[in-house]
C-alpha atoms as a PDB file:
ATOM      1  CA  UNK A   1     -19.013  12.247   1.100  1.00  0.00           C
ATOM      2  CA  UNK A   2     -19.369  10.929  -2.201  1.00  0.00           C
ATOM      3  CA  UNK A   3     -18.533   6.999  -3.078  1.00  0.00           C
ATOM      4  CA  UNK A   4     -15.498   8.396  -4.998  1.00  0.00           C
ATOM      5  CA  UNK A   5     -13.520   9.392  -2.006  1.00  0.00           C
ATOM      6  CA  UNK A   6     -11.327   7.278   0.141  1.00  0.00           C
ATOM      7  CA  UNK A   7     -10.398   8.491   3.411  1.00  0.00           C
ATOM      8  CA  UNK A   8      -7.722   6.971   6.045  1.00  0.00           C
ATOM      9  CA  UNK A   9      -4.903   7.440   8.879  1.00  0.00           C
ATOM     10  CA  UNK A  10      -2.888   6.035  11.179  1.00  0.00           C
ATOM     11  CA  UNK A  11      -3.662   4.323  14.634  1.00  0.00           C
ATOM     12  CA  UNK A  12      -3.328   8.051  16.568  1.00  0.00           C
ATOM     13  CA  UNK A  13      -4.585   9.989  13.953  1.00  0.00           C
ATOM     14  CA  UNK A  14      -1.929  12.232  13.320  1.00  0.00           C
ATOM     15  CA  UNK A  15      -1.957  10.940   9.905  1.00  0.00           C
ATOM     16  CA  UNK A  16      -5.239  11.593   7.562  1.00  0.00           C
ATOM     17  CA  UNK A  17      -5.617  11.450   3.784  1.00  0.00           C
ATOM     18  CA  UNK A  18      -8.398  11.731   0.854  1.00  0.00           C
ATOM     19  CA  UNK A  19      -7.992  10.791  -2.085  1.00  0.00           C
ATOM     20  CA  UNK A  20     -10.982  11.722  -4.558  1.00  0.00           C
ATOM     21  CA  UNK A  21     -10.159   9.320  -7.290  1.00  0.00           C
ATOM     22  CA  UNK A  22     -11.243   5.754  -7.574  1.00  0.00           C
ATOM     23  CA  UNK A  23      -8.167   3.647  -7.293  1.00  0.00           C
ATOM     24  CA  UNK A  24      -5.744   2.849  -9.465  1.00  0.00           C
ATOM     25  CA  UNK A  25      -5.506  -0.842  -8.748  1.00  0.00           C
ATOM     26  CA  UNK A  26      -4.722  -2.693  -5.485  1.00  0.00           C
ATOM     27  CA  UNK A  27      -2.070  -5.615  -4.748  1.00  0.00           C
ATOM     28  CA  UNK A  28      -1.290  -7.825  -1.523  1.00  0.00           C
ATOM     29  CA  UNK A  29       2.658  -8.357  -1.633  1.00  0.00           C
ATOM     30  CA  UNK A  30       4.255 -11.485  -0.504  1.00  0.00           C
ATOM     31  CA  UNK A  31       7.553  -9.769   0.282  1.00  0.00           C
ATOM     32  CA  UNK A  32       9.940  -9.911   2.819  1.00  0.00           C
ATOM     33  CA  UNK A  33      10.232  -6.299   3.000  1.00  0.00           C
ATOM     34  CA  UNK A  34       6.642  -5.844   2.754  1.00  0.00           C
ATOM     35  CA  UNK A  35       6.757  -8.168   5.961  1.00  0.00           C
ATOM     36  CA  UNK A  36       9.522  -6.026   8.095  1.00  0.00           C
ATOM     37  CA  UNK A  37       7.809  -3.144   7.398  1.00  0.00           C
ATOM     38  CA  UNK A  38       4.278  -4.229   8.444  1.00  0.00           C
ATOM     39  CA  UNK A  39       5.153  -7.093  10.902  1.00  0.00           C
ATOM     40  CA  UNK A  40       3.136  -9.073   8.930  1.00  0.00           C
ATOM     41  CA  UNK A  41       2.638 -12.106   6.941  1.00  0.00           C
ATOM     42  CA  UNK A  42       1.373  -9.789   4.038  1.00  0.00           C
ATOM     43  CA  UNK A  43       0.620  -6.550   2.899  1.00  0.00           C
ATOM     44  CA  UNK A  44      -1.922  -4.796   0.999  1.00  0.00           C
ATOM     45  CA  UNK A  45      -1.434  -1.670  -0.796  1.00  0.00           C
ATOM     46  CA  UNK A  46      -4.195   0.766  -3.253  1.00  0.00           C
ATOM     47  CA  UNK A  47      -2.704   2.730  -5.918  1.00  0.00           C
ATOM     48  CA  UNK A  48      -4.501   6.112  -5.821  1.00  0.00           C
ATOM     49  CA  UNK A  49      -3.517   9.347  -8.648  1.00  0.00           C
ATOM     50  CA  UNK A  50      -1.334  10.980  -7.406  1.00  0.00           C
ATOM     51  CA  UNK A  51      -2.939  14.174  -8.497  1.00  0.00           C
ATOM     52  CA  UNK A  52      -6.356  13.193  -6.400  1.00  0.00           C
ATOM     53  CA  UNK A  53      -4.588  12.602  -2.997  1.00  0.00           C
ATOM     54  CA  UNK A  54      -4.742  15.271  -0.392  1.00  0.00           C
ATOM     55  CA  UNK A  55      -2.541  15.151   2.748  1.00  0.00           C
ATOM     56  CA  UNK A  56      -5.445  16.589   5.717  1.00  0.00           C
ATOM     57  CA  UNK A  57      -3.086  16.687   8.245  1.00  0.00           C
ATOM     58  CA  UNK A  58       0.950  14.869   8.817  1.00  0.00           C
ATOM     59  CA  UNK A  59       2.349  13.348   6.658  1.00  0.00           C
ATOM     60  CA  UNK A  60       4.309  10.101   6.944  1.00  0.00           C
ATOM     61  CA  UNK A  61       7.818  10.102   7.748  1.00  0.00           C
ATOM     62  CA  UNK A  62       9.410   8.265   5.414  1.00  0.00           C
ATOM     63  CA  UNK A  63      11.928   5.644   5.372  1.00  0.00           C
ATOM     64  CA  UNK A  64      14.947   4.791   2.443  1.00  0.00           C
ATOM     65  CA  UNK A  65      14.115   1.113   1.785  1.00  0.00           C
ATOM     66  CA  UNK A  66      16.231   0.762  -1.175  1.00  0.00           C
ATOM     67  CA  UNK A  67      17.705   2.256  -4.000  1.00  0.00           C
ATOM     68  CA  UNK A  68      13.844   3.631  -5.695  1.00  0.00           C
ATOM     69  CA  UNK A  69      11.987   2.871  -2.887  1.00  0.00           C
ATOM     70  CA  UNK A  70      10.301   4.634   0.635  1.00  0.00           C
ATOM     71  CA  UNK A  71       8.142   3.414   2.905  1.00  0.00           C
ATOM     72  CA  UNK A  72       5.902   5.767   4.893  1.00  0.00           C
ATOM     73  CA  UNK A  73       5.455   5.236   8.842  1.00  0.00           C
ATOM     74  CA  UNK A  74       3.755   7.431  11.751  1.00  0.00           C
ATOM     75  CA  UNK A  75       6.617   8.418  13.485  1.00  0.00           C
ATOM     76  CA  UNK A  76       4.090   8.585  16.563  1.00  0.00           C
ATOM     77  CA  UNK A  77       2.107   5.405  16.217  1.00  0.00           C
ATOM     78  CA  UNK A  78       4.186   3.601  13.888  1.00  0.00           C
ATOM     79  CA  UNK A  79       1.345   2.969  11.468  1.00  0.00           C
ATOM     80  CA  UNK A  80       2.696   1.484   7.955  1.00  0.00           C
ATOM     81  CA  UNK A  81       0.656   4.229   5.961  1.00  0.00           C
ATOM     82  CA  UNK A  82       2.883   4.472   2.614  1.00  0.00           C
ATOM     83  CA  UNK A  83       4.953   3.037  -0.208  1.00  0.00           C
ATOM     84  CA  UNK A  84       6.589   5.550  -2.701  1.00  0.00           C
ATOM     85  CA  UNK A  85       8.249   3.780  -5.367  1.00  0.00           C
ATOM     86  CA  UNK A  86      10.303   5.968  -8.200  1.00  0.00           C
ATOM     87  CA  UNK A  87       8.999   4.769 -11.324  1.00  0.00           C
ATOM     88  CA  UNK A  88       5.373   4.804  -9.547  1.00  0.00           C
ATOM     89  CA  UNK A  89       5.915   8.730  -9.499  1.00  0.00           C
ATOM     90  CA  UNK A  90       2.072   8.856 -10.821  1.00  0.00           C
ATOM     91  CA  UNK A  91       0.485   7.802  -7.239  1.00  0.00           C
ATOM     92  CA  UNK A  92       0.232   7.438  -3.654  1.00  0.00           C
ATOM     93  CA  UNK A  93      -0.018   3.895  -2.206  1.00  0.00           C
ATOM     94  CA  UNK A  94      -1.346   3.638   1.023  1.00  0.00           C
ATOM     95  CA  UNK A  95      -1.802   0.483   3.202  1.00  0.00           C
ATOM     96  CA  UNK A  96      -5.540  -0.835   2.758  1.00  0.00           C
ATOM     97  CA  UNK A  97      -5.583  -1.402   6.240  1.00  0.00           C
ATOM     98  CA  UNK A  98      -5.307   2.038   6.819  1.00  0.00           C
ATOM     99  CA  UNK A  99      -8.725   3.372   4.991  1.00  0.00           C
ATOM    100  CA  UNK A 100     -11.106   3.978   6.778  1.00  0.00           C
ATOM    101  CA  UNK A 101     -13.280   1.645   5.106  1.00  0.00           C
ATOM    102  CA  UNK A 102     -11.182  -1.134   3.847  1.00  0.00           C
ATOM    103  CA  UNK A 103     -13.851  -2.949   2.084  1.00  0.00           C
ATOM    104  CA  UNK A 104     -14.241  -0.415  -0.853  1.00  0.00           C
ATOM    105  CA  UNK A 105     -11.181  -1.734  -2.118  1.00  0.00           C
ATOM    106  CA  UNK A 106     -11.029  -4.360  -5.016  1.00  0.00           C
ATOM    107  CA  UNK A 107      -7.118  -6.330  -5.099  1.00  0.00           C
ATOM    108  CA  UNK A 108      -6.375  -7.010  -8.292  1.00  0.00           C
ATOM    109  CA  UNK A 109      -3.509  -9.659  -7.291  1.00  0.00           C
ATOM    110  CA  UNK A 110      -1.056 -11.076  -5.011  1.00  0.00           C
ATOM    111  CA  UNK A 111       2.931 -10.446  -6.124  1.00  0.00           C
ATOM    112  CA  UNK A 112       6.234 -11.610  -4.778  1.00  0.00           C
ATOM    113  CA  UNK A 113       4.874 -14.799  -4.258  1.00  0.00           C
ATOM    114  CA  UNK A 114       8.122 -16.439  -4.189  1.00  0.00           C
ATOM    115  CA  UNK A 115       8.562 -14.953  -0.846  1.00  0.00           C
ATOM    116  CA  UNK A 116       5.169 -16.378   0.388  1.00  0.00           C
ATOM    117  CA  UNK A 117       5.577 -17.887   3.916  1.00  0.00           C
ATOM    118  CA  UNK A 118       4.772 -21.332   3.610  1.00  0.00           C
ATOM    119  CA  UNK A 119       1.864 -21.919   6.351  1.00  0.00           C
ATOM    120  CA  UNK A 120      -0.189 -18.620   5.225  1.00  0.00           C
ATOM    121  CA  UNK A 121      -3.147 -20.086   2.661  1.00  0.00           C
ATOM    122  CA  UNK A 122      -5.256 -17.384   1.630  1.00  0.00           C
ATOM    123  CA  UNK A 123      -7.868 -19.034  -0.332  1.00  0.00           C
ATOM    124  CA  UNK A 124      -8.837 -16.403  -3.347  1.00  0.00           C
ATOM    125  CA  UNK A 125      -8.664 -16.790  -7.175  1.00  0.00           C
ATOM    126  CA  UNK A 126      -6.663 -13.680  -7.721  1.00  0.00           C
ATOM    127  CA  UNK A 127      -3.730 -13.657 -10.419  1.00  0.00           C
ATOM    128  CA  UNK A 128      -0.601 -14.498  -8.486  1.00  0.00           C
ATOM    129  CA  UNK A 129       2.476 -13.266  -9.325  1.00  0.00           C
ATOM    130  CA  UNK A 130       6.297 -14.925  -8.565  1.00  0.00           C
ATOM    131  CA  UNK A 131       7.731 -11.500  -8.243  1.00  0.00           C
ATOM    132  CA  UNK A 132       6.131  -8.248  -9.729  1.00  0.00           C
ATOM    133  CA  UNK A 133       2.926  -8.192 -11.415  1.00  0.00           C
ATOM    134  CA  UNK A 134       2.954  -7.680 -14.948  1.00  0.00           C
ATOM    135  CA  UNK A 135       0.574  -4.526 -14.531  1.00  0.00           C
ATOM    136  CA  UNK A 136       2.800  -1.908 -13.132  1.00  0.00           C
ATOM    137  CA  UNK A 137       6.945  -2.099 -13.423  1.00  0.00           C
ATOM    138  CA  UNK A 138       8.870  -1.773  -9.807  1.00  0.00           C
ATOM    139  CA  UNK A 139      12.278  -1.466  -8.771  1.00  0.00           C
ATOM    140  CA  UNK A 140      11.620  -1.147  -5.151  1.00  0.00           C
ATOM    141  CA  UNK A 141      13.096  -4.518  -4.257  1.00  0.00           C
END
């Protein structure tokens, strides 16, 4: 395995995915949404080409979260695994907690901030972001 690929799942392992591209970029969102969907206080999410990503075995089972926006589950585990947004066509985000090796990832920010719940303090010098970063538009909210 070469240090270009990045390999995850779900908790069962029905789930499994490659991507062969370095990633994109990599944000930890402050949302509430973000916070149903994972149960918690935060979520992280990489940004891989779309056109590098490779589906080994399921697929997520997706769920309408909005108007331009799915979020991708294990609909045996229940593993947050996805987030398609529509005018993020380009890529795949998967949950960083989901790689197999987490570490490999570099977040570029934090966004939604506004939504921040007031006793989490994570101590990093990352851009922060009231609602969406300025490096990618969204409408998934």
């Amino acid at each position: 395995m070469t240090e270009t690929i990045f390999e995850g799942g779900c908790l069962c392992g029905a789930i499994r995915y490659r991507a062969s591209a370095p990633p994109m970029r990599a944000v930890i969102c402050h949302c509430s949404m973000c916070r149903k969907h994972t149960g918690a206080p935060i979520a992280s999410f990489v940004h891989f080409p779309i056109d590098s990503f490779t589906w080994l075995k399921e697929q997520p089972k997706r769920y309408r979260s909005s108007e331009f926006a799915e979020r991708g589950f294990c609909s045996q585990c229940g593993s947050t695994v996805t987030m398609h947004e529509e005018v993020l066509s380009d890529r795949v985000q998967v949950a960083i907690g989901s790689l197999d090796q987490p570490d490999r990832v570099a977040v570029n920010d934090h966004v939604w901030t506004q939504d921040q719940i007031s006793w989490l303090d994570v101590r990093d010098d990352l851009p922060r972001f009231h609602q969406s970063g300025s490096a990618v538009p969204t409408k998934a909210i």
